[in-house]
PDB file of N, CA and C in Angstrom:
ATOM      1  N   UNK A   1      18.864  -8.791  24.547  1.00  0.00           N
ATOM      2  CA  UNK A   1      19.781  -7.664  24.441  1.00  0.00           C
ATOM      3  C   UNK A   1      20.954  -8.056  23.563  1.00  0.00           C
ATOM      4  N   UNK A   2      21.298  -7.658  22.683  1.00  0.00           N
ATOM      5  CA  UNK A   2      22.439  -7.973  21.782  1.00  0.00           C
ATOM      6  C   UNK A   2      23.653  -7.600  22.338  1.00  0.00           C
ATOM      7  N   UNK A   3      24.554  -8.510  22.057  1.00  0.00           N
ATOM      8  CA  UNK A   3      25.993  -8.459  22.980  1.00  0.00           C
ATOM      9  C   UNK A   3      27.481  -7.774  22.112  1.00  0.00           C
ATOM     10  N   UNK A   4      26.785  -7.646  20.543  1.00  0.00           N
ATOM     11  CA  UNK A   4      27.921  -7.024  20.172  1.00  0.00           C
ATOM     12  C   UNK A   4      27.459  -5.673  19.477  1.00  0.00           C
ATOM     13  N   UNK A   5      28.433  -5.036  18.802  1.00  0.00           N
ATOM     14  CA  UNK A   5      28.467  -3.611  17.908  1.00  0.00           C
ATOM     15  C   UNK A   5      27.413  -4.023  16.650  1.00  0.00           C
ATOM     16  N   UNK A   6      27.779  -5.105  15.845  1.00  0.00           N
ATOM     17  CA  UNK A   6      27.281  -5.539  15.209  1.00  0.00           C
ATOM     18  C   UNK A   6      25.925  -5.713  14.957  1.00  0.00           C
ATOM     19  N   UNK A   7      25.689  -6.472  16.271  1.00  0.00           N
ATOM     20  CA  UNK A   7      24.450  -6.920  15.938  1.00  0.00           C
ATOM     21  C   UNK A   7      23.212  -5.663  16.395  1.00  0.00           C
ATOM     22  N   UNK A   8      23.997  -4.762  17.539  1.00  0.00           N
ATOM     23  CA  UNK A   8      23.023  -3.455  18.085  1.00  0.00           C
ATOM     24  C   UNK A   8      22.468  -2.770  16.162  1.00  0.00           C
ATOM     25  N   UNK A   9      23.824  -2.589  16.016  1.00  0.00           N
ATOM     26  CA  UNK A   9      23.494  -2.102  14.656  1.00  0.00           C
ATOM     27  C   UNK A   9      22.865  -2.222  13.728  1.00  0.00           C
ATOM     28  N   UNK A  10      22.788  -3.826  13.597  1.00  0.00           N
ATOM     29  CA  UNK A  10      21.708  -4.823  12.794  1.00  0.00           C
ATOM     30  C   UNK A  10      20.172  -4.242  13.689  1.00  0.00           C
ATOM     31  N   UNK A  11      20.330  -4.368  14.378  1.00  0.00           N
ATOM     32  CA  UNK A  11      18.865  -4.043  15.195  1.00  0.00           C
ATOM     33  C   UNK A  11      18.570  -2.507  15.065  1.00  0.00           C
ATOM     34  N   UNK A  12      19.183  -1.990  14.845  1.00  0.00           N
ATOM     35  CA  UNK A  12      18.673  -0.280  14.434  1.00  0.00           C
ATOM     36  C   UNK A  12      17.978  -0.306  13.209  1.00  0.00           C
ATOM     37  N   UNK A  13      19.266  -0.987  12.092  1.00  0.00           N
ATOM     38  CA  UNK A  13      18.828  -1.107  10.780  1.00  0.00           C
ATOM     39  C   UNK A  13      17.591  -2.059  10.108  1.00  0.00           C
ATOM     40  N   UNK A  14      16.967  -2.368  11.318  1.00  0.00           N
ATOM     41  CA  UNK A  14      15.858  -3.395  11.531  1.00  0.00           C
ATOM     42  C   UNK A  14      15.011  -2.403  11.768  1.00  0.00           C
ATOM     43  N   UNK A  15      14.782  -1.711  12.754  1.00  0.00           N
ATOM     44  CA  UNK A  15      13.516  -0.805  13.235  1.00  0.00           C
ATOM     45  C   UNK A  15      13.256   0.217  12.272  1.00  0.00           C
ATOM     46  N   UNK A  16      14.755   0.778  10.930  1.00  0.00           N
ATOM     47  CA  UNK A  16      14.647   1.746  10.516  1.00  0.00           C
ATOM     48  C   UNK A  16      13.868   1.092   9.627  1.00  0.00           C
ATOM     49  N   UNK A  17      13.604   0.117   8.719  1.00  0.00           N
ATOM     50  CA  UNK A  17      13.235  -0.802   7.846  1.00  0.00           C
ATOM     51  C   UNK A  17      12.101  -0.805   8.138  1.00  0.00           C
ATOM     52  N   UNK A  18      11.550  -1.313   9.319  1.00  0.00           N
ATOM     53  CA  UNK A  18      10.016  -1.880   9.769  1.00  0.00           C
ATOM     54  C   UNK A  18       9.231  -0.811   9.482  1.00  0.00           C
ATOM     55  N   UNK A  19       9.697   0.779   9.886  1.00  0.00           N
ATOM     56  CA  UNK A  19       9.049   1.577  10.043  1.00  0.00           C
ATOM     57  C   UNK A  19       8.990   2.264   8.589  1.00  0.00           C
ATOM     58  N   UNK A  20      10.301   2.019   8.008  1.00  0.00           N
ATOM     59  CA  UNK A  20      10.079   2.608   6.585  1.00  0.00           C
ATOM     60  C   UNK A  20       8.738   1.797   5.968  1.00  0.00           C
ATOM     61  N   UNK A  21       9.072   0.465   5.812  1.00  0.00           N
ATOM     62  CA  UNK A  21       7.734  -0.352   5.525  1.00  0.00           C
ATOM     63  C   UNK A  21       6.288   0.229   5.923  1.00  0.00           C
ATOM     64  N   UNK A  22       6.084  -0.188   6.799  1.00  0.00           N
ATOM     65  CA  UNK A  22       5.256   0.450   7.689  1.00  0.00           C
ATOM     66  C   UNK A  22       4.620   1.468   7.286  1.00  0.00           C
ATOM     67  N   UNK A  23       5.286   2.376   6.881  1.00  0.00           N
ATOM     68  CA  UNK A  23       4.890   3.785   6.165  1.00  0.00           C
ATOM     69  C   UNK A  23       4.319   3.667   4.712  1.00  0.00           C
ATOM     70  N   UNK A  24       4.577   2.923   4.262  1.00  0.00           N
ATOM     71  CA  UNK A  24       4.224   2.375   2.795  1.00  0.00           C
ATOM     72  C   UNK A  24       2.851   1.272   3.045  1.00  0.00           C
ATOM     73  N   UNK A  25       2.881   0.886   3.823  1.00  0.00           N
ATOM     74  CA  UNK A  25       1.842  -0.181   3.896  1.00  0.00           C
ATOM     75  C   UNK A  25       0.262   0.584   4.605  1.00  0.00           C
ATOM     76  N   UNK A  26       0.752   1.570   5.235  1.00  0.00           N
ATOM     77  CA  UNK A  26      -0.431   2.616   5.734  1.00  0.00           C
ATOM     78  C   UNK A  26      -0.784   3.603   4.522  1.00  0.00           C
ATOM     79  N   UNK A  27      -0.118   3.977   4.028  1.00  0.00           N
ATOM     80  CA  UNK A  27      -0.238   5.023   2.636  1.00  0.00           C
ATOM     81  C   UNK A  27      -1.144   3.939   2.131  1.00  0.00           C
ATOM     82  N   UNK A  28      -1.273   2.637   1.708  1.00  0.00           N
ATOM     83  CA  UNK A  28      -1.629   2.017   0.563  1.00  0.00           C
ATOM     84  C   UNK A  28      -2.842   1.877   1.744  1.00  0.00           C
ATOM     85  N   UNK A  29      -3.194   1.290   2.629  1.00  0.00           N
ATOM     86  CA  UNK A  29      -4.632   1.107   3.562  1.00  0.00           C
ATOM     87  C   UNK A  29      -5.527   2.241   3.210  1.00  0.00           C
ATOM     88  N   UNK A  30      -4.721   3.317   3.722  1.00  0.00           N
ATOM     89  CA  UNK A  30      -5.878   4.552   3.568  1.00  0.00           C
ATOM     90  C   UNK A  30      -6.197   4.800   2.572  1.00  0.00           C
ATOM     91  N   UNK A  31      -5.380   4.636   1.478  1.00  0.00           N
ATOM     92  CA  UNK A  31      -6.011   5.126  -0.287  1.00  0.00           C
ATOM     93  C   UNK A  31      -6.913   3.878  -0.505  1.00  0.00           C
ATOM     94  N   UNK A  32      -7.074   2.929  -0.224  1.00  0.00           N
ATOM     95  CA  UNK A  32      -7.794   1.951  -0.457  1.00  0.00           C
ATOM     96  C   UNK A  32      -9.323   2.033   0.472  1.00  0.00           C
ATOM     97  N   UNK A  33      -8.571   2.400   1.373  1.00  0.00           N
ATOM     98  CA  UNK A  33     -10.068   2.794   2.430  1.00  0.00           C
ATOM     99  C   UNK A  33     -11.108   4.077   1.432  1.00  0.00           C
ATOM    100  N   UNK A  34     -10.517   4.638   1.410  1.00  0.00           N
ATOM    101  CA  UNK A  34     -10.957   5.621   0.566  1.00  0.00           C
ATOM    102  C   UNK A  34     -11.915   6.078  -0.773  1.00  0.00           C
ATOM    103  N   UNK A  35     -11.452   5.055  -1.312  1.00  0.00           N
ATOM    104  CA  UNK A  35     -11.332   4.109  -2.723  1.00  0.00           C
ATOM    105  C   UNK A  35     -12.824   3.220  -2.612  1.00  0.00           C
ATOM    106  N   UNK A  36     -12.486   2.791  -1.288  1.00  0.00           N
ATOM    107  CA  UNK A  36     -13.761   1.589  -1.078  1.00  0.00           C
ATOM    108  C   UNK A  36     -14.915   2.331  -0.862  1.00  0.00           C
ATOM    109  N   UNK A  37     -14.468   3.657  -0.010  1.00  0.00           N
ATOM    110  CA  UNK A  37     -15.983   4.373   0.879  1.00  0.00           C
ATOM    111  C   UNK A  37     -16.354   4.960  -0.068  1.00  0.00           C
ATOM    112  N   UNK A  38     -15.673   5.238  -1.096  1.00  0.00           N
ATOM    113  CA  UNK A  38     -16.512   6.150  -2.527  1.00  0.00           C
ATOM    114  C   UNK A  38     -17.342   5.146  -3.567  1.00  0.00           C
ATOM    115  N   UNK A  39     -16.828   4.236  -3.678  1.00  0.00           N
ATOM    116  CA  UNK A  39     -17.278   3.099  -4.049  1.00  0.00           C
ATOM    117  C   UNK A  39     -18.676   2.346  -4.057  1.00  0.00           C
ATOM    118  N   UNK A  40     -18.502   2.083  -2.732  1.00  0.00           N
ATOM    119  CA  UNK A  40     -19.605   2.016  -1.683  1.00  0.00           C
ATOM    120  C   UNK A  40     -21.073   2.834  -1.833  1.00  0.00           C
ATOM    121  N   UNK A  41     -20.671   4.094  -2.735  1.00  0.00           N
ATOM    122  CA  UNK A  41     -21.654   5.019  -2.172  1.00  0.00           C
ATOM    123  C   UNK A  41     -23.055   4.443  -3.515  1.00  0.00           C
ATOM    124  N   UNK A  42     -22.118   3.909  -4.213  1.00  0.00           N
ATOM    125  CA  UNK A  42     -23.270   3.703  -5.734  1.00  0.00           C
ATOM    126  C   UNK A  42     -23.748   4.230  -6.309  1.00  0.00           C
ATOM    127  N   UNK A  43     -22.945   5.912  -6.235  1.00  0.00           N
ATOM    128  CA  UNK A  43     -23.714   7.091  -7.274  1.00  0.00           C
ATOM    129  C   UNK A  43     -22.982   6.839  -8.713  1.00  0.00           C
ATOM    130  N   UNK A  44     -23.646   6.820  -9.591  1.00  0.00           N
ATOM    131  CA  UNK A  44     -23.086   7.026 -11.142  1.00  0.00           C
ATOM    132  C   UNK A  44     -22.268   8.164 -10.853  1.00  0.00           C
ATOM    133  N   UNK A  45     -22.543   9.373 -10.197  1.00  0.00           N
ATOM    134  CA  UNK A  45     -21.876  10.478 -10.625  1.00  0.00           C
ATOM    135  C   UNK A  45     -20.208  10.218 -10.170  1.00  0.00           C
ATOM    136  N   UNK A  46     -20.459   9.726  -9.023  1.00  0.00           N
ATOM    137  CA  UNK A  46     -19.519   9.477  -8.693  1.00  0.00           C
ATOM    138  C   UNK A  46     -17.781   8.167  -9.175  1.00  0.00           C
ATOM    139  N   UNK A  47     -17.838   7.940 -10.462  1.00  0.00           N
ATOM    140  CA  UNK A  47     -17.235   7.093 -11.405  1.00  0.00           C
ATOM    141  C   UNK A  47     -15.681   7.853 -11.460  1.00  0.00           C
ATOM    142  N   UNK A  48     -15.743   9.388 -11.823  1.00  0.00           N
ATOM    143  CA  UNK A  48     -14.539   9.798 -12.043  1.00  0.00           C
ATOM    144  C   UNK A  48     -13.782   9.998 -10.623  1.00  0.00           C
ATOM    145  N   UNK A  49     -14.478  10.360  -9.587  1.00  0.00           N
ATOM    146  CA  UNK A  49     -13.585  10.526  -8.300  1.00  0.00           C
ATOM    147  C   UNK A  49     -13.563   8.888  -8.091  1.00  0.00           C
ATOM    148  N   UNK A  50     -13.843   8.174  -8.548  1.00  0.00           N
ATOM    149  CA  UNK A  50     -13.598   6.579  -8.232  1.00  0.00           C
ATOM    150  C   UNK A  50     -12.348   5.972  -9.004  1.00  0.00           C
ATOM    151  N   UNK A  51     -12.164   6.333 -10.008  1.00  0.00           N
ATOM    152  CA  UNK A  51     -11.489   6.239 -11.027  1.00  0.00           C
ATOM    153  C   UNK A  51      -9.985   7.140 -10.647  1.00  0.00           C
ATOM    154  N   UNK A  52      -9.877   7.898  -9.959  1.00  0.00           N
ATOM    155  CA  UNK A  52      -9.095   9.149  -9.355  1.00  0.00           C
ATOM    156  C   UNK A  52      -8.560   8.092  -8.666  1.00  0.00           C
ATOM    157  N   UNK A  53      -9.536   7.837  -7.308  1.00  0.00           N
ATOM    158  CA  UNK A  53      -8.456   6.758  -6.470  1.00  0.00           C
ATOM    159  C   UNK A  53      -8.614   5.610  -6.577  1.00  0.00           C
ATOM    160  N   UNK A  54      -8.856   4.987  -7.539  1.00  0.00           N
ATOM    161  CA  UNK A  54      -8.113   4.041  -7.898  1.00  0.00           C
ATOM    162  C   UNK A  54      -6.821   4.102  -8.448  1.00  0.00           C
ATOM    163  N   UNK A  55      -6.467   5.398  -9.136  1.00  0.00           N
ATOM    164  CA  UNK A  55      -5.195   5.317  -9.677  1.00  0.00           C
ATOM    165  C   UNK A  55      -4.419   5.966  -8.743  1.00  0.00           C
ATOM    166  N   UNK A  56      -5.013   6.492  -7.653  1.00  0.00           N
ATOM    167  CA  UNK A  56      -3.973   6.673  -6.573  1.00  0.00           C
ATOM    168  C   UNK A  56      -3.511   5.615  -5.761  1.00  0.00           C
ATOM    169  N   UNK A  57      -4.782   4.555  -5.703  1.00  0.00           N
ATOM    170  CA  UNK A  57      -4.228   3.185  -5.015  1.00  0.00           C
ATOM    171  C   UNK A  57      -2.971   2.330  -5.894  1.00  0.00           C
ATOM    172  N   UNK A  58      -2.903   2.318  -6.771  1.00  0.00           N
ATOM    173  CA  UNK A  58      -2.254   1.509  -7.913  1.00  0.00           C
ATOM    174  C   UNK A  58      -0.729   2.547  -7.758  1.00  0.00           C
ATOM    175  N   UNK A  59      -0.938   3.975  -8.168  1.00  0.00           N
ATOM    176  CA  UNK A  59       0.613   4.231  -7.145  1.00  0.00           C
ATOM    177  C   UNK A  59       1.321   4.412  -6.134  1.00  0.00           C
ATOM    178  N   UNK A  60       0.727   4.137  -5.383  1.00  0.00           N
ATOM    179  CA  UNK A  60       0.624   3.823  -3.490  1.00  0.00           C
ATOM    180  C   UNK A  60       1.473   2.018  -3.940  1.00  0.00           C
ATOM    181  N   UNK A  61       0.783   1.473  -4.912  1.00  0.00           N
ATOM    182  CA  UNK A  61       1.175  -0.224  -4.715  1.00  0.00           C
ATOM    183  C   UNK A  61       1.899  -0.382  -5.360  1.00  0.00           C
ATOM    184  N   UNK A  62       2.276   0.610  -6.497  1.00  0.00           N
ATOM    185  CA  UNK A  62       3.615   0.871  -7.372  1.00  0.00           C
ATOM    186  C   UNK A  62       4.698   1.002  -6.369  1.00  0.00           C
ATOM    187  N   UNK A  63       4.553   1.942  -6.243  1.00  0.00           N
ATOM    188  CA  UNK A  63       5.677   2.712  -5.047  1.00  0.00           C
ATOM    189  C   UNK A  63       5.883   1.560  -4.397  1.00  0.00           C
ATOM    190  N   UNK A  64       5.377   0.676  -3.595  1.00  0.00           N
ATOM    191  CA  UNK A  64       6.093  -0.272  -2.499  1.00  0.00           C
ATOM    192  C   UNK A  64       6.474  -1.360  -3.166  1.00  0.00           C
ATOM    193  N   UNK A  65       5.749  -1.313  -4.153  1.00  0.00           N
ATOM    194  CA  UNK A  65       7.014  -2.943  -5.430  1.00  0.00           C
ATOM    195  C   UNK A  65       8.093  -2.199  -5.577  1.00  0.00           C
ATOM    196  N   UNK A  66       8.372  -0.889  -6.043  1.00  0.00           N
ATOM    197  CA  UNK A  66       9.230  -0.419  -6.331  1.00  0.00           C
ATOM    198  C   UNK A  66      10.815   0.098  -5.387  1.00  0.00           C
ATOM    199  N   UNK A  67      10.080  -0.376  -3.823  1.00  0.00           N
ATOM    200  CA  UNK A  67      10.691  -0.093  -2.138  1.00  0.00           C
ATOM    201  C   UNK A  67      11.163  -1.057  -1.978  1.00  0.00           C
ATOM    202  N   UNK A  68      10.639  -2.630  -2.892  1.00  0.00           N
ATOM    203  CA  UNK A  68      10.601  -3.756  -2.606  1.00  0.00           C
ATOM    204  C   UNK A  68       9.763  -3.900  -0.999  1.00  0.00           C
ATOM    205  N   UNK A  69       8.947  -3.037  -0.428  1.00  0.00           N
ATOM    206  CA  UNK A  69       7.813  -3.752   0.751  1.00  0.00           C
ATOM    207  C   UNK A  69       7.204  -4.796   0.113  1.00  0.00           C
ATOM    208  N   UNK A  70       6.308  -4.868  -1.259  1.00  0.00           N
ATOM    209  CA  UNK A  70       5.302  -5.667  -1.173  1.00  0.00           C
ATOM    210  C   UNK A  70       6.358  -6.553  -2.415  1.00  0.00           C
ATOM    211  N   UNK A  71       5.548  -7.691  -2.588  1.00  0.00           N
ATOM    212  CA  UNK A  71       5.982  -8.895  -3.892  1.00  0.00           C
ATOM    213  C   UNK A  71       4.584  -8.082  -5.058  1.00  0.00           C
ATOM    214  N   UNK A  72       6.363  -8.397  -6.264  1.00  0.00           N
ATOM    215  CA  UNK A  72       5.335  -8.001  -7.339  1.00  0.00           C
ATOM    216  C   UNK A  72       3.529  -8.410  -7.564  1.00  0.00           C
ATOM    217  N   UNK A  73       3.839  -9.863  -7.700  1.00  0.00           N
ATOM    218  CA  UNK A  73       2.561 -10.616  -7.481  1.00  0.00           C
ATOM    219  C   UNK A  73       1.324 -10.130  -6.455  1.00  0.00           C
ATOM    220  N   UNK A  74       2.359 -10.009  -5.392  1.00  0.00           N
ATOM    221  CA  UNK A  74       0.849  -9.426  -4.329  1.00  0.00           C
ATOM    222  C   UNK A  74       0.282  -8.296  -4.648  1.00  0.00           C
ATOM    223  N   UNK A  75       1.281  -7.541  -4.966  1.00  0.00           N
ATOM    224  CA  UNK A  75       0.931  -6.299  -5.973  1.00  0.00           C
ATOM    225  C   UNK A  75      -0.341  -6.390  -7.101  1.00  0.00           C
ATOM    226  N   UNK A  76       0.253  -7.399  -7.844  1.00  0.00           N
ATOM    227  CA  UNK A  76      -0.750  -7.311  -8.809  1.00  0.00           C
ATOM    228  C   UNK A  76      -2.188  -7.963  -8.458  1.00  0.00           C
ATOM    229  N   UNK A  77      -1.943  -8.655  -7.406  1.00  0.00           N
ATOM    230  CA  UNK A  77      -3.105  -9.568  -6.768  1.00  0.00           C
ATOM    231  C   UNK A  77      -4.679  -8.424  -6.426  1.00  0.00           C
ATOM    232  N   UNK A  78      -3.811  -7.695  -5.592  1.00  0.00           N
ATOM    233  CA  UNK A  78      -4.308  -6.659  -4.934  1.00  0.00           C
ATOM    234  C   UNK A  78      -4.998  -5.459  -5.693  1.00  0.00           C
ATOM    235  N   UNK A  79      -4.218  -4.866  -6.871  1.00  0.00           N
ATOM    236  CA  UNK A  79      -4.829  -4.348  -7.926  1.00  0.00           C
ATOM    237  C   UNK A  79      -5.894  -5.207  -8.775  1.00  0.00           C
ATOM    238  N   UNK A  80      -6.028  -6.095  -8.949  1.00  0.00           N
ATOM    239  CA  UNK A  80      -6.856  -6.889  -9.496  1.00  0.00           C
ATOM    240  C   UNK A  80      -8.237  -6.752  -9.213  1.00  0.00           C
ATOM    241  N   UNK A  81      -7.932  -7.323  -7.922  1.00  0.00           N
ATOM    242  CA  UNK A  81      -9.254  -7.462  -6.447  1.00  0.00           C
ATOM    243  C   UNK A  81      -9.535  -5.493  -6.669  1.00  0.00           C
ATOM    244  N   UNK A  82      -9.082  -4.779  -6.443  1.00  0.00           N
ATOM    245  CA  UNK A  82      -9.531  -3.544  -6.210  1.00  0.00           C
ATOM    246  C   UNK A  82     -10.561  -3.488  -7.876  1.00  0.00           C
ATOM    247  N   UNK A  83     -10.101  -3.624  -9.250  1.00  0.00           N
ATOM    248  CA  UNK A  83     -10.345  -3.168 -10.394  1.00  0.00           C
ATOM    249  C   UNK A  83     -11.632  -4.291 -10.574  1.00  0.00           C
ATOM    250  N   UNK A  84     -11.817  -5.629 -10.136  1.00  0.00           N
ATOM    251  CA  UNK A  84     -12.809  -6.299 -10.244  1.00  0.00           C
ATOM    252  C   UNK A  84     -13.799  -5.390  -9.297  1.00  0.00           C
ATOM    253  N   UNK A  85     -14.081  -4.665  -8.364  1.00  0.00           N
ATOM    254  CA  UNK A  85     -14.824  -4.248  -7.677  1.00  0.00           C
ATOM    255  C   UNK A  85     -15.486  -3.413  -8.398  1.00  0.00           C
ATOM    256  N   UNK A  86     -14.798  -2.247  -9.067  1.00  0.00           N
ATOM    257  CA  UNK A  86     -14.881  -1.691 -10.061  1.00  0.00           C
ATOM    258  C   UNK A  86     -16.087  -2.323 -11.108  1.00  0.00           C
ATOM    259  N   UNK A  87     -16.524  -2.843 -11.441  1.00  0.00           N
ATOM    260  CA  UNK A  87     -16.896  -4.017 -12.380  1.00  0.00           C
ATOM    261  C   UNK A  87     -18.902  -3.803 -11.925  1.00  0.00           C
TER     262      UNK A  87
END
């Protein structure tokens, strides 16, 4: 239990953070989930709706470099791994 003004406050501005995060890090799961299950399916036809979310995953991972949630690097790590799949 925190004993001063201060620190209660620090601890609000902690949960508001986690959850802002949080929110950014689920946006980027599900477009990736998404991404993968179309993927997955191995129809040729299916290239441009693949191609769709992939570039929705990539601004899902924009957006949280840009929140500072994720490190640039992991960022780019992660786009990588998604675009080699691609392949």
């Amino acid at each position: 239990m925190s004993q001063t003004s201060s620190s209660t406050k620090n601890n609000q501005i902690i949960l508001r953070n986690r959850n802002r995060n949080k929110k950014y890090k689920i946006a980027i799961k599900k477009a990736t989930k998404s991404y993968l299950l179309v993927l997955s399916s191995n129809n040729p036809q299916n290239l441009k709706i693949c191609l769709d979310n992939l570039s929705l995953v990539y601004q899902k991972i924009d957006k949280a470099v840009k929140r500072k949630v994720l490190h640039k690097n992991t960022a780019a790590r992660r786009k990588r791994r998604l675009a080699r799949m691609l392949k």
